[in-house]
N, C-alpha and C. Protein backbone atom coordinates (compact mmCIF):
# COMPACT_ATOMS: atom_id res chain seq x y z
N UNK A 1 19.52 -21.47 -2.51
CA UNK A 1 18.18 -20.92 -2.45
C UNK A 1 17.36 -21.77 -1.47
N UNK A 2 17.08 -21.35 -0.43
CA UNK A 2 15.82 -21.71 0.36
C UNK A 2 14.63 -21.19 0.38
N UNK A 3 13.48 -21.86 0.04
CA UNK A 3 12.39 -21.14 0.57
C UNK A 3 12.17 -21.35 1.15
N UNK A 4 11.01 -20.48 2.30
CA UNK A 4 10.89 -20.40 3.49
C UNK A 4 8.86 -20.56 3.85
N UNK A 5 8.89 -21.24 4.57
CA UNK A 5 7.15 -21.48 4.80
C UNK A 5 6.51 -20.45 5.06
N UNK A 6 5.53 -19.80 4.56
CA UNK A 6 4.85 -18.52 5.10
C UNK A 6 3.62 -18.62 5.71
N UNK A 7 3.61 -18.04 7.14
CA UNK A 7 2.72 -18.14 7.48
C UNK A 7 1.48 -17.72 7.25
N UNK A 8 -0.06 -18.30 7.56
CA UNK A 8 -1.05 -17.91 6.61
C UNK A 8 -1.70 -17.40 8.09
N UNK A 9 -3.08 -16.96 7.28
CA UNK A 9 -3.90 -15.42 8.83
C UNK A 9 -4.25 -16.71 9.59
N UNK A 10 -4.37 -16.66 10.51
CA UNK A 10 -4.61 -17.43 12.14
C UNK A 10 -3.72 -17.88 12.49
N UNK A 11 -2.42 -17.65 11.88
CA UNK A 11 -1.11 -18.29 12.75
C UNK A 11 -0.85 -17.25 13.78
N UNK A 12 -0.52 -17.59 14.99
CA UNK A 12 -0.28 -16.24 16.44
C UNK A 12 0.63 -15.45 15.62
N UNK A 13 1.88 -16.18 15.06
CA UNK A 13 3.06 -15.31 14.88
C UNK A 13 2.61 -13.96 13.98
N UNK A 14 1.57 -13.79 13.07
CA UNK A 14 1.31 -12.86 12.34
C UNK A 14 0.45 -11.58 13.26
N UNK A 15 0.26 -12.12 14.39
CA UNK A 15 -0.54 -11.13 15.24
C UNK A 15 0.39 -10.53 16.67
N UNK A 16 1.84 -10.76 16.30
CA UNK A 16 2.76 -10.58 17.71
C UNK A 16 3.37 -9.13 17.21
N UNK A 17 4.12 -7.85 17.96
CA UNK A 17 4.64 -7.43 17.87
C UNK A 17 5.86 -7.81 17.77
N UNK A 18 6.65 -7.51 16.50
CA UNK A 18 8.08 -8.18 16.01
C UNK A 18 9.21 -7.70 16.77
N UNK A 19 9.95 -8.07 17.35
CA UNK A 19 11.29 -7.43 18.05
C UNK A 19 12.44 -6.59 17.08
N UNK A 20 12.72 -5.71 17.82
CA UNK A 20 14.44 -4.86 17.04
C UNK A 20 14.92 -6.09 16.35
N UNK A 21 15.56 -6.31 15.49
CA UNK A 21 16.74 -7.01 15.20
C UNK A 21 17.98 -6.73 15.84
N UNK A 22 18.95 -7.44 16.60
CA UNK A 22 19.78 -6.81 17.59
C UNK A 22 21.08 -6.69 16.65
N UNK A 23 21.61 -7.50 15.48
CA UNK A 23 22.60 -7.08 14.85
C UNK A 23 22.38 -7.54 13.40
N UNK A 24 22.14 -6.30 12.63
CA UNK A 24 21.49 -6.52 11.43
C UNK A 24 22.48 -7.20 10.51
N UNK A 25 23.59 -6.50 10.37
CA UNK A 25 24.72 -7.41 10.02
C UNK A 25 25.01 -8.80 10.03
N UNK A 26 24.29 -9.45 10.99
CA UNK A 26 24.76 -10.60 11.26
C UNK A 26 24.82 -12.13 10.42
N UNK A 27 25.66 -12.83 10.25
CA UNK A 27 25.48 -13.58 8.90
C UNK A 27 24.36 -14.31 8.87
N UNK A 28 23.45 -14.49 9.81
CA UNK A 28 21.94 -15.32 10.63
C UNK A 28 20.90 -14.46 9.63
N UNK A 29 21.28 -13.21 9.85
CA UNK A 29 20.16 -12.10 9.30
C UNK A 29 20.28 -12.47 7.92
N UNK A 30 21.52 -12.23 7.12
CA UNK A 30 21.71 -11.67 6.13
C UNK A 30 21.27 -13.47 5.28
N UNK A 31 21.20 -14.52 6.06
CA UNK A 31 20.95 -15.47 5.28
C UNK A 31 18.99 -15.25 5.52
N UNK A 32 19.21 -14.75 6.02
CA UNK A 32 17.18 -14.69 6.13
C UNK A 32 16.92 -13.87 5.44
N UNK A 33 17.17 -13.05 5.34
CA UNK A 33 16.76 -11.78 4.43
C UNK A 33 17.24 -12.29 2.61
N UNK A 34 18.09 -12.73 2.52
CA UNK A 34 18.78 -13.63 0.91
C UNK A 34 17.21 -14.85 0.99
N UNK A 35 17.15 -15.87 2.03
CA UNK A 35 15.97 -16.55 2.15
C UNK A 35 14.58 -16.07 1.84
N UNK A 36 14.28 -15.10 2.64
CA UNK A 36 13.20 -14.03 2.45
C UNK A 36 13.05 -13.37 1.04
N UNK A 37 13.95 -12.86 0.69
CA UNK A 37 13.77 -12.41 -0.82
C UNK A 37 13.46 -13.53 -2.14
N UNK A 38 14.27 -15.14 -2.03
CA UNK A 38 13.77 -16.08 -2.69
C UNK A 38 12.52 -16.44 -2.52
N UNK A 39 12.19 -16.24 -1.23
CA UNK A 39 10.43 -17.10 -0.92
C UNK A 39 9.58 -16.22 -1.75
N UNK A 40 9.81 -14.63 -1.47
CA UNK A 40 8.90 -13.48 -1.85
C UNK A 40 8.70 -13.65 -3.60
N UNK A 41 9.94 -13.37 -4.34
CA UNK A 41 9.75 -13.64 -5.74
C UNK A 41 9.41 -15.19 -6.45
N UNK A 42 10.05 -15.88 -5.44
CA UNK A 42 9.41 -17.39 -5.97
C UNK A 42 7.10 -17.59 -5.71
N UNK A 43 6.98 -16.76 -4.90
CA UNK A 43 5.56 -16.74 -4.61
C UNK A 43 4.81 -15.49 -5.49
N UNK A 44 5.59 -14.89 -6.15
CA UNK A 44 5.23 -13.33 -6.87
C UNK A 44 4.97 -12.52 -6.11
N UNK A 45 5.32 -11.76 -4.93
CA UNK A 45 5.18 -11.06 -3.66
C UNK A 45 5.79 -9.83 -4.69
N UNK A 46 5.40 -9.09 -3.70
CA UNK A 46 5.97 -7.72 -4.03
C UNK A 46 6.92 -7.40 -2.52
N UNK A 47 6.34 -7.96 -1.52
CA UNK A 47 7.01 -7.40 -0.14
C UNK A 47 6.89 -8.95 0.90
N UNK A 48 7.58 -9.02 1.43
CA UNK A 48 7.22 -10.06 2.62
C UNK A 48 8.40 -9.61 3.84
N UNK A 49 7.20 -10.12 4.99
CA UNK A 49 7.60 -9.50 6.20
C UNK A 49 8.56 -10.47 7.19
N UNK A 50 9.29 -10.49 8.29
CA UNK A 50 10.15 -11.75 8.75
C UNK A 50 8.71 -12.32 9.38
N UNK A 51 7.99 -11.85 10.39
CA UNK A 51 6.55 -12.29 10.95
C UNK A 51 5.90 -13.25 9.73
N UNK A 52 6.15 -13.01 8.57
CA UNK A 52 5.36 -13.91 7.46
C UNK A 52 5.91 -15.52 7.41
N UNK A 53 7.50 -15.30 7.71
CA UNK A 53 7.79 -16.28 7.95
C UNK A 53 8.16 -16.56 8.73
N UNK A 54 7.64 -17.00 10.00
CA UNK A 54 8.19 -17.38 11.09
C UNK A 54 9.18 -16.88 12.25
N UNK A 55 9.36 -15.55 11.54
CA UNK A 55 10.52 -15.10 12.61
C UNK A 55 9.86 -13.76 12.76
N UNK A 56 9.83 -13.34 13.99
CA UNK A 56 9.10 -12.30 14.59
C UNK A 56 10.48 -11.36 14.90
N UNK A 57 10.97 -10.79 14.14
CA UNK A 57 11.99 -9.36 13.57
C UNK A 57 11.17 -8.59 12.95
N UNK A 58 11.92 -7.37 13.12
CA UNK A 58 11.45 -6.11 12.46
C UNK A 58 12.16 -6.31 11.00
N UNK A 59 12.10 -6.84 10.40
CA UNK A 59 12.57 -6.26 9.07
C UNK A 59 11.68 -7.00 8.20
N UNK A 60 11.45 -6.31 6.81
CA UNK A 60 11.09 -6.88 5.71
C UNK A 60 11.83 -6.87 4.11
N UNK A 61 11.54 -7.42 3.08
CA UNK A 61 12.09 -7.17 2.12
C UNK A 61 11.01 -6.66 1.14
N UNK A 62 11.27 -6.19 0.18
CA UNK A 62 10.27 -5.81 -1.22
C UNK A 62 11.32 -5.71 -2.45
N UNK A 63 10.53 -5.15 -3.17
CA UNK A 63 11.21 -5.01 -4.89
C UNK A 63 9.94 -4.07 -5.27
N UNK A 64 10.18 -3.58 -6.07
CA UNK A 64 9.20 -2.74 -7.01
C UNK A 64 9.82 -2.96 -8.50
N UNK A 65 8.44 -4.14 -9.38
CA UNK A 65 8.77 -4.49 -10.64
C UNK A 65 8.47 -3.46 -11.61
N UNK A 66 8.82 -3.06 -12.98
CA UNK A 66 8.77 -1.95 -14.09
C UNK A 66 6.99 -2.27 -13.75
N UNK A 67 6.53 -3.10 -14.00
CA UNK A 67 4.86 -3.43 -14.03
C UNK A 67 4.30 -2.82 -13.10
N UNK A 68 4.76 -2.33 -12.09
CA UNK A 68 3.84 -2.15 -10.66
C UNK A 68 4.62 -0.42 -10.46
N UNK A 69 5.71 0.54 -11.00
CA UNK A 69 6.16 1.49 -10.91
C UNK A 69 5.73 2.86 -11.51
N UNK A 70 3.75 2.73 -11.16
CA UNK A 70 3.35 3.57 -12.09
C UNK A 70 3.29 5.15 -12.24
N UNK A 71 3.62 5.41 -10.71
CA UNK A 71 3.82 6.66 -10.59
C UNK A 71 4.69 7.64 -10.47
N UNK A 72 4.85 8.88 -10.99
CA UNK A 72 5.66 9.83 -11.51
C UNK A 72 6.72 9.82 -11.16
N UNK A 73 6.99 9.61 -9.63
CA UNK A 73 8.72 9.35 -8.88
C UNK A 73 8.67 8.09 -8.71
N UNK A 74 8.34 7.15 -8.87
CA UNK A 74 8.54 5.80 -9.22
C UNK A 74 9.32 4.75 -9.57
N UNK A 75 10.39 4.48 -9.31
CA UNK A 75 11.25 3.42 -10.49
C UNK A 75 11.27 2.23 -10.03
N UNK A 76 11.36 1.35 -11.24
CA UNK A 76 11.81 0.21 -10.39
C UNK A 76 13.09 -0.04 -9.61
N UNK A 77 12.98 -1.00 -8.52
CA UNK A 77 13.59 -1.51 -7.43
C UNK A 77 13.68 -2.77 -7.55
N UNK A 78 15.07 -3.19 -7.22
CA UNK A 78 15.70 -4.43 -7.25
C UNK A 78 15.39 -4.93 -5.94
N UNK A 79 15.36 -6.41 -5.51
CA UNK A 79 14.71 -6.99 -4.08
C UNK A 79 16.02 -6.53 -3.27
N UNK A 80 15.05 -5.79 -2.00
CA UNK A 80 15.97 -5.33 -0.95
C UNK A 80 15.30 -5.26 0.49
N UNK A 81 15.99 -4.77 1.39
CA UNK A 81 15.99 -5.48 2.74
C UNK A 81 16.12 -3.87 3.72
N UNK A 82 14.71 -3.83 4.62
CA UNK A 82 14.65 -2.97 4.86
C UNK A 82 14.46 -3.17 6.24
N UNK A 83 15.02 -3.30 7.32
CA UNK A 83 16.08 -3.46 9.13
C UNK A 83 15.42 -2.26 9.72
N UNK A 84 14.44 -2.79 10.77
CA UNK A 84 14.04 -2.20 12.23
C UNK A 84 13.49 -0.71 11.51
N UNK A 85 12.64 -0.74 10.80
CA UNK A 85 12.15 0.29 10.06
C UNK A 85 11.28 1.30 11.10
N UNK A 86 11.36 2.52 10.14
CA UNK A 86 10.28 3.15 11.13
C UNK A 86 9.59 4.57 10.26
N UNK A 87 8.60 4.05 10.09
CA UNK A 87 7.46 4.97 8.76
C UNK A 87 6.55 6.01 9.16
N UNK A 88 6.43 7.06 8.76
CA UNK A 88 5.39 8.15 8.66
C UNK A 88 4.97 8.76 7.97
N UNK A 89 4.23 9.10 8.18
CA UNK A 89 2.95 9.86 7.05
C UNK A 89 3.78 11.48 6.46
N UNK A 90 3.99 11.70 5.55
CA UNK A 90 4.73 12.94 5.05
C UNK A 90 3.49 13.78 5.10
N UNK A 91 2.29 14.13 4.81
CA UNK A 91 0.95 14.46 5.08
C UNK A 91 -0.17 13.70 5.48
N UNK A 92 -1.79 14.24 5.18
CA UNK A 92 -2.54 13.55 5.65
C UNK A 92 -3.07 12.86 4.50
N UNK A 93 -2.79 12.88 3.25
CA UNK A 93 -3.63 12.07 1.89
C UNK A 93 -3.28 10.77 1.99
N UNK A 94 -4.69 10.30 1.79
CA UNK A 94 -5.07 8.91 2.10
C UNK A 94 -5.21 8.52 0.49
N UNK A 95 -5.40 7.22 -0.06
CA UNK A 95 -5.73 6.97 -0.75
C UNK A 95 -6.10 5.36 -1.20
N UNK A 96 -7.54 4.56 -1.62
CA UNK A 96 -7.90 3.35 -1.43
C UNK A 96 -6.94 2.60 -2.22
N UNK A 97 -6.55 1.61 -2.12
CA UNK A 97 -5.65 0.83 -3.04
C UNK A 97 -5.95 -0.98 -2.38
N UNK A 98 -6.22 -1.68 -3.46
CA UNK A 98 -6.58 -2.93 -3.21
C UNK A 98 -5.14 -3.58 -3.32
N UNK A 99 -5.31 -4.31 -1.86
CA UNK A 99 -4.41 -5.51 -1.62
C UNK A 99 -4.75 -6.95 -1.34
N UNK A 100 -3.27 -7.41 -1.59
CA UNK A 100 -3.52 -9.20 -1.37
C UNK A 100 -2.05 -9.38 -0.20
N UNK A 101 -2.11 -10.42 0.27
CA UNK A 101 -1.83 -10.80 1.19
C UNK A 101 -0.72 -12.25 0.85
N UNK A 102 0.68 -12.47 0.88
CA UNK A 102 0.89 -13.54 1.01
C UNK A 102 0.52 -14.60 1.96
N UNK A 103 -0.07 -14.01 3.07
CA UNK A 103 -0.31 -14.79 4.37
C UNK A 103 -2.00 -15.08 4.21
N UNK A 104 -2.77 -14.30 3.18
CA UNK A 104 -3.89 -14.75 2.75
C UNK A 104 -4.63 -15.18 1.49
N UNK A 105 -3.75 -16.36 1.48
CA UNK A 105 -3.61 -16.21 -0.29
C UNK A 105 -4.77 -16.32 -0.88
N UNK A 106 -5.48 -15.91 -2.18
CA UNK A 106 -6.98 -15.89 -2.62
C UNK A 106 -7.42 -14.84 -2.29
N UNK A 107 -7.39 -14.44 -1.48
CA UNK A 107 -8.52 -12.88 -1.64
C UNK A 107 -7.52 -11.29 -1.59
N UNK A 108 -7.99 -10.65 -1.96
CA UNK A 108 -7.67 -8.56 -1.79
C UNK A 108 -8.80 -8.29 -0.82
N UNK A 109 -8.00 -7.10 -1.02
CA UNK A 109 -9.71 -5.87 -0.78
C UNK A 109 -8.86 -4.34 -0.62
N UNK A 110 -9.64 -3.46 -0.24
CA UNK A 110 -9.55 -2.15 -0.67
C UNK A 110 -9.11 -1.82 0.63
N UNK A 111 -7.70 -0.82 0.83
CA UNK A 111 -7.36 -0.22 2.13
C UNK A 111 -7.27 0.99 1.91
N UNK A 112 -7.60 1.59 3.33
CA UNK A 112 -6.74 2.93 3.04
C UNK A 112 -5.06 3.05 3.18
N UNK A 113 -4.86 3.36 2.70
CA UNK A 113 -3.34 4.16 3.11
C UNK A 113 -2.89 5.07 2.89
N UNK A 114 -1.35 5.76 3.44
CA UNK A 114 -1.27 6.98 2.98
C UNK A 114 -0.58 6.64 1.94
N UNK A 115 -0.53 8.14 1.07
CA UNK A 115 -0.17 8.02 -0.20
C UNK A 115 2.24 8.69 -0.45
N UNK A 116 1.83 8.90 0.71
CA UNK A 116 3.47 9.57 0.87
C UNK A 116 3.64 9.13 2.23
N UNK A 117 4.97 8.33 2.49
CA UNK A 117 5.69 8.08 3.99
C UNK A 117 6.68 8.34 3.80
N UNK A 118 7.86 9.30 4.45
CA UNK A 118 8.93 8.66 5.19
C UNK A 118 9.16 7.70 5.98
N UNK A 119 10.57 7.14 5.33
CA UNK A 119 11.07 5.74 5.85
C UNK A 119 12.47 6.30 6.32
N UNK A 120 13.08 4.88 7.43
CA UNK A 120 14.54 5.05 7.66
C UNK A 120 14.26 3.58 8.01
N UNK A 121 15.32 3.35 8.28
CA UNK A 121 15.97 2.00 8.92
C UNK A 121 17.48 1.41 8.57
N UNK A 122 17.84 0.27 8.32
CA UNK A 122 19.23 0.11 8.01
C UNK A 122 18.59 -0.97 6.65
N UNK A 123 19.76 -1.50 5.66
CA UNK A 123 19.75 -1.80 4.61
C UNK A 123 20.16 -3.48 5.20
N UNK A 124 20.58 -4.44 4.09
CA UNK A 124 21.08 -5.84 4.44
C UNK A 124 22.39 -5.46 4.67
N UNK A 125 23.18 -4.34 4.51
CA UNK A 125 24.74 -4.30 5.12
C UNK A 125 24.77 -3.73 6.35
N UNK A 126 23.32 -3.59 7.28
CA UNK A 126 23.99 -2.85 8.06
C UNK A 126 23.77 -1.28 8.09
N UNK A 127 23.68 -0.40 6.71
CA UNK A 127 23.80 0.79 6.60
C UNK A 127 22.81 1.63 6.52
N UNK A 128 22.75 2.58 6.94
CA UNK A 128 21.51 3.83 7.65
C UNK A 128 21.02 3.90 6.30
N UNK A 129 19.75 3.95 5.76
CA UNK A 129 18.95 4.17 4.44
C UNK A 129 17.65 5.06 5.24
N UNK A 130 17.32 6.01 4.17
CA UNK A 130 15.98 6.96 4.27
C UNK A 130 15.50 7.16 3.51
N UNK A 131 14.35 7.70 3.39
CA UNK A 131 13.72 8.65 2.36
C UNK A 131 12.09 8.84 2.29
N UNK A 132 12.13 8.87 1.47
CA UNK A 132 9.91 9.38 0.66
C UNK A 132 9.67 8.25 -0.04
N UNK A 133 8.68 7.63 0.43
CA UNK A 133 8.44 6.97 -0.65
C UNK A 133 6.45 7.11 -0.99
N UNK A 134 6.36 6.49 -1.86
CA UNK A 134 4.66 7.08 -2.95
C UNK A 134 4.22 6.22 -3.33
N UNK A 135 3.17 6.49 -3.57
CA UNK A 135 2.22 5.14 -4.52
C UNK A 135 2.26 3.79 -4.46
N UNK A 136 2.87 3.42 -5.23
CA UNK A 136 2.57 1.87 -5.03
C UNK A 136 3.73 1.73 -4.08
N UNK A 137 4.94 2.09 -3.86
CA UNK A 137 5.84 1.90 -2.97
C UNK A 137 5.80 1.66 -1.49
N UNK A 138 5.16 3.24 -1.40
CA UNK A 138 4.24 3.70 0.12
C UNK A 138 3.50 2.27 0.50
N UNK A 139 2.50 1.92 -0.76
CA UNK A 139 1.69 0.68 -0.36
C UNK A 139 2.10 -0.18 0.81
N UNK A 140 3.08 -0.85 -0.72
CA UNK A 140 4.02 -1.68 -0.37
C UNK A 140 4.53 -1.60 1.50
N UNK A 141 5.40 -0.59 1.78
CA UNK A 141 6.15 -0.19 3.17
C UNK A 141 4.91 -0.09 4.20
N UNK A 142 4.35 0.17 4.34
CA UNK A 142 2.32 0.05 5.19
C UNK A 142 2.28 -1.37 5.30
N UNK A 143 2.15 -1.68 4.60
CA UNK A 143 1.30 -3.12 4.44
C UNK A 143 2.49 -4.57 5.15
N UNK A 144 4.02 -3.84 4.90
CA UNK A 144 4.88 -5.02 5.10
C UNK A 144 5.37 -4.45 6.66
N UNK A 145 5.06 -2.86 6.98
CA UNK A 145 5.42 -2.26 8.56
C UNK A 145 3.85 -3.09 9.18
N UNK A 146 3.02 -2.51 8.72
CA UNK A 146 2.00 -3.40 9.84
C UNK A 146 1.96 -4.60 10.20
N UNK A 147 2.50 -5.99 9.37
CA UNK A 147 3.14 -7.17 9.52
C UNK A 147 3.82 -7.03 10.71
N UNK A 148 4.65 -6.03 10.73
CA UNK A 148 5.81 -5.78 11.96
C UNK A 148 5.18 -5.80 13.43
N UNK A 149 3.99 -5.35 13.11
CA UNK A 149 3.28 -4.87 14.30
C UNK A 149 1.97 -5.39 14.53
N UNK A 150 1.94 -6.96 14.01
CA UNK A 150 0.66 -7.92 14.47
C UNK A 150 -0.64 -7.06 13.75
N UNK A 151 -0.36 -6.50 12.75
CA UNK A 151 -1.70 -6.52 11.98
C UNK A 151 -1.81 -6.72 10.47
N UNK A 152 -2.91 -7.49 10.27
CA UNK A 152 -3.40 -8.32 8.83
C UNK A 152 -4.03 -6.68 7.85
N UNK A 153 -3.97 -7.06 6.32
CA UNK A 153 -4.56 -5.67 5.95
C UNK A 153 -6.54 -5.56 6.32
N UNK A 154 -7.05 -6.61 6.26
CA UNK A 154 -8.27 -7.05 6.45
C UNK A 154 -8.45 -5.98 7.94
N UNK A 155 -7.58 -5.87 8.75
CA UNK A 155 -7.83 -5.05 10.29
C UNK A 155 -7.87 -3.40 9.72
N UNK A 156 -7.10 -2.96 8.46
CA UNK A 156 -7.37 -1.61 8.02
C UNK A 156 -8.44 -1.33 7.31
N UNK A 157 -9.24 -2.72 6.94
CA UNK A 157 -10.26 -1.86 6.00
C UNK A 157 -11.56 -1.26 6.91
N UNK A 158 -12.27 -0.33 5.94
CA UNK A 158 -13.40 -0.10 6.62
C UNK A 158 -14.43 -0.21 6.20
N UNK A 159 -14.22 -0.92 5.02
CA UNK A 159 -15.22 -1.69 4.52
C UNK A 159 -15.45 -3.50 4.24
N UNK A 160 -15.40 -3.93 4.13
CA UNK A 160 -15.45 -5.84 4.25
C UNK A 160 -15.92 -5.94 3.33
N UNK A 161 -16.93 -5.50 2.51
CA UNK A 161 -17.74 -5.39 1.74
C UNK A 161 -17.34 -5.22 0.26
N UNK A 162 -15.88 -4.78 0.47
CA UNK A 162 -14.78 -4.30 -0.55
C UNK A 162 -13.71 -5.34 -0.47
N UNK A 163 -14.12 -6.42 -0.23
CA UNK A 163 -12.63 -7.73 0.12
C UNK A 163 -13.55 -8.57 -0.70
N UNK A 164 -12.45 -9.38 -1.67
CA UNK A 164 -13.37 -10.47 -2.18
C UNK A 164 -11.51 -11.65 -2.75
N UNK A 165 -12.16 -12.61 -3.34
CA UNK A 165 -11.57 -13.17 -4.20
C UNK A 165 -11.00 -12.95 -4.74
N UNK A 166 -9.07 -12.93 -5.49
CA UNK A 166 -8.36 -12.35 -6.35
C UNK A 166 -9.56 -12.43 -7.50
N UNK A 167 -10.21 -13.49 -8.13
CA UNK A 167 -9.94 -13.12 -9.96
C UNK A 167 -11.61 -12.86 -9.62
N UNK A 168 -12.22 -12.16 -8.69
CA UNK A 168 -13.26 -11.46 -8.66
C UNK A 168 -13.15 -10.33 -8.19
N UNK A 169 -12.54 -9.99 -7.68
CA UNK A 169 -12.05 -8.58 -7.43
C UNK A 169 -11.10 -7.41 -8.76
N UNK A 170 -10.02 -8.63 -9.24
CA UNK A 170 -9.70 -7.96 -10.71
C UNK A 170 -10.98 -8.06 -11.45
N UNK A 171 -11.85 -8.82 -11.72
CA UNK A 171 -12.99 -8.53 -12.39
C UNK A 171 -13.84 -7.43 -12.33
N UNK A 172 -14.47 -7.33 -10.80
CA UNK A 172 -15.38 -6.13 -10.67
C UNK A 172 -15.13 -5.40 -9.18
N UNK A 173 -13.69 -5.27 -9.02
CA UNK A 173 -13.49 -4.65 -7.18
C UNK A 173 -13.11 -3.57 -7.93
N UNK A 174 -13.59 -2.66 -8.44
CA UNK A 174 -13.19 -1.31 -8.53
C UNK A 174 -13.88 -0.52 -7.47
N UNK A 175 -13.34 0.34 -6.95
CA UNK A 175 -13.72 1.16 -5.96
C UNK A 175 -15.51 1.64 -5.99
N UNK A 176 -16.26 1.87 -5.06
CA UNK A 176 -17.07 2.29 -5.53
C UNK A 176 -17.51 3.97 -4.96
C-alpha cells in the first residue's frame, strides 16, 4: 500500500490538460491506479483523479459506497479504474448537488451537473467498459473528468455564495 500526495487548488498540475494514457495495461499504470485507489479510500474520497496526484493522465478511480447509492439504478461499486474516459450528457437535466474536493480540503459548495452521462473508456485490465451512469454516480464521473481537463469544481459554480466550509455547509448549505 502506498499513498500518494494529493495535490491541493494552486498546484499548476490541477489546472493542465491530462494526456491519453498510452498503454493502460501497463504494470506502471496498474501500480498507480492500485496506489490511487489506497490514497482515495484512505482519505474517504469517493473519486480521485491521476492530476490529483501528480500525474497528469487521463484516468481516474471511484467507488460508490451502500451510503452514497441513493438512487433508483444505483448500486454500490467496488473501487475501480476508469482509462482515457470520455463523458456526455444523455439529456439536458441539470441538477445542484454540493461538492467537496480532495484537492480542497475544508470546504463544498453547490454545482451544477448533469444528472445522466454516458461513459466509455477502458477498465484497469485494459478492457473497453461503457454505459449510463445517474445521480450520485454521474456526480462523481463530472467532477473526477473535469480534473482531467484542468478544472477545480469552484470554476462550475455559479454561485460562490453557495461554497462554504464542510461542517457549515452540512449545517445550513441547503440549496436555496
Amino acid at each position: 500500500m502506498t499513498l500518494l500526495k494529493i495535490a491541493r487548488m494552486g498546484h499548476p498540475v490541477l489546472l493542465q490538460h491530462a494526456q491519453p494514457v498510452p498503454v493502460p495495461s501497463s504494470p506502471t499504470i496498474r501500480t498507480l491506479v492500485a496506489d490511487m485507489i489506497d490514497t482515495m479510500l484512505d482519505a474517504g474520497g469517493v473519486g480521485l483523479a491521476a492530476p490529483q496526484v501528480h500525474h497528469s493522465l487521463r484516468l481516474f478511480v471511484y467507488h460508490l459506497p451502500a451510503s452514497r447509492a441513493t438512487g433508483p439504478d444505483e448500486t454500490p461499486l467496488p473501487p475501480s479504474a476508469l482509462i482515457n474516459p470520455v463523458l456526455e450528457p444523455v439529456d439536458d437535466e441539470m441538477v445542484d448537488r454540493m461538492e467537496g474536493c480532495l484537492s480542497i480540503p475544508g470546504l463544498r459548495g453547490w454545482v451544477p451537473r448533469y444528472q445522466r452521462i454516458a461513459y466509455r473508456g477502458l477498465d484497469a485490465d485494459g478492457q473497453e467498459i461503457h454505459g449510463i451512469a445517474s445521480g450520485f454516480l454521474a456526480n462523481v464521473f463530472q467532477h473526477e473528468y473535469d480534473h482531467l481537463n484542468g478544472i477545480l469544481y469552484p470554476m462550475r459554480m455559479t454561485d460562490l455564495g453557495r461554497m462554504g466550509f464542510d461542517t457549515e455547509m452540512t449545517r445550513y448549505g441547503e440549496p436555496a
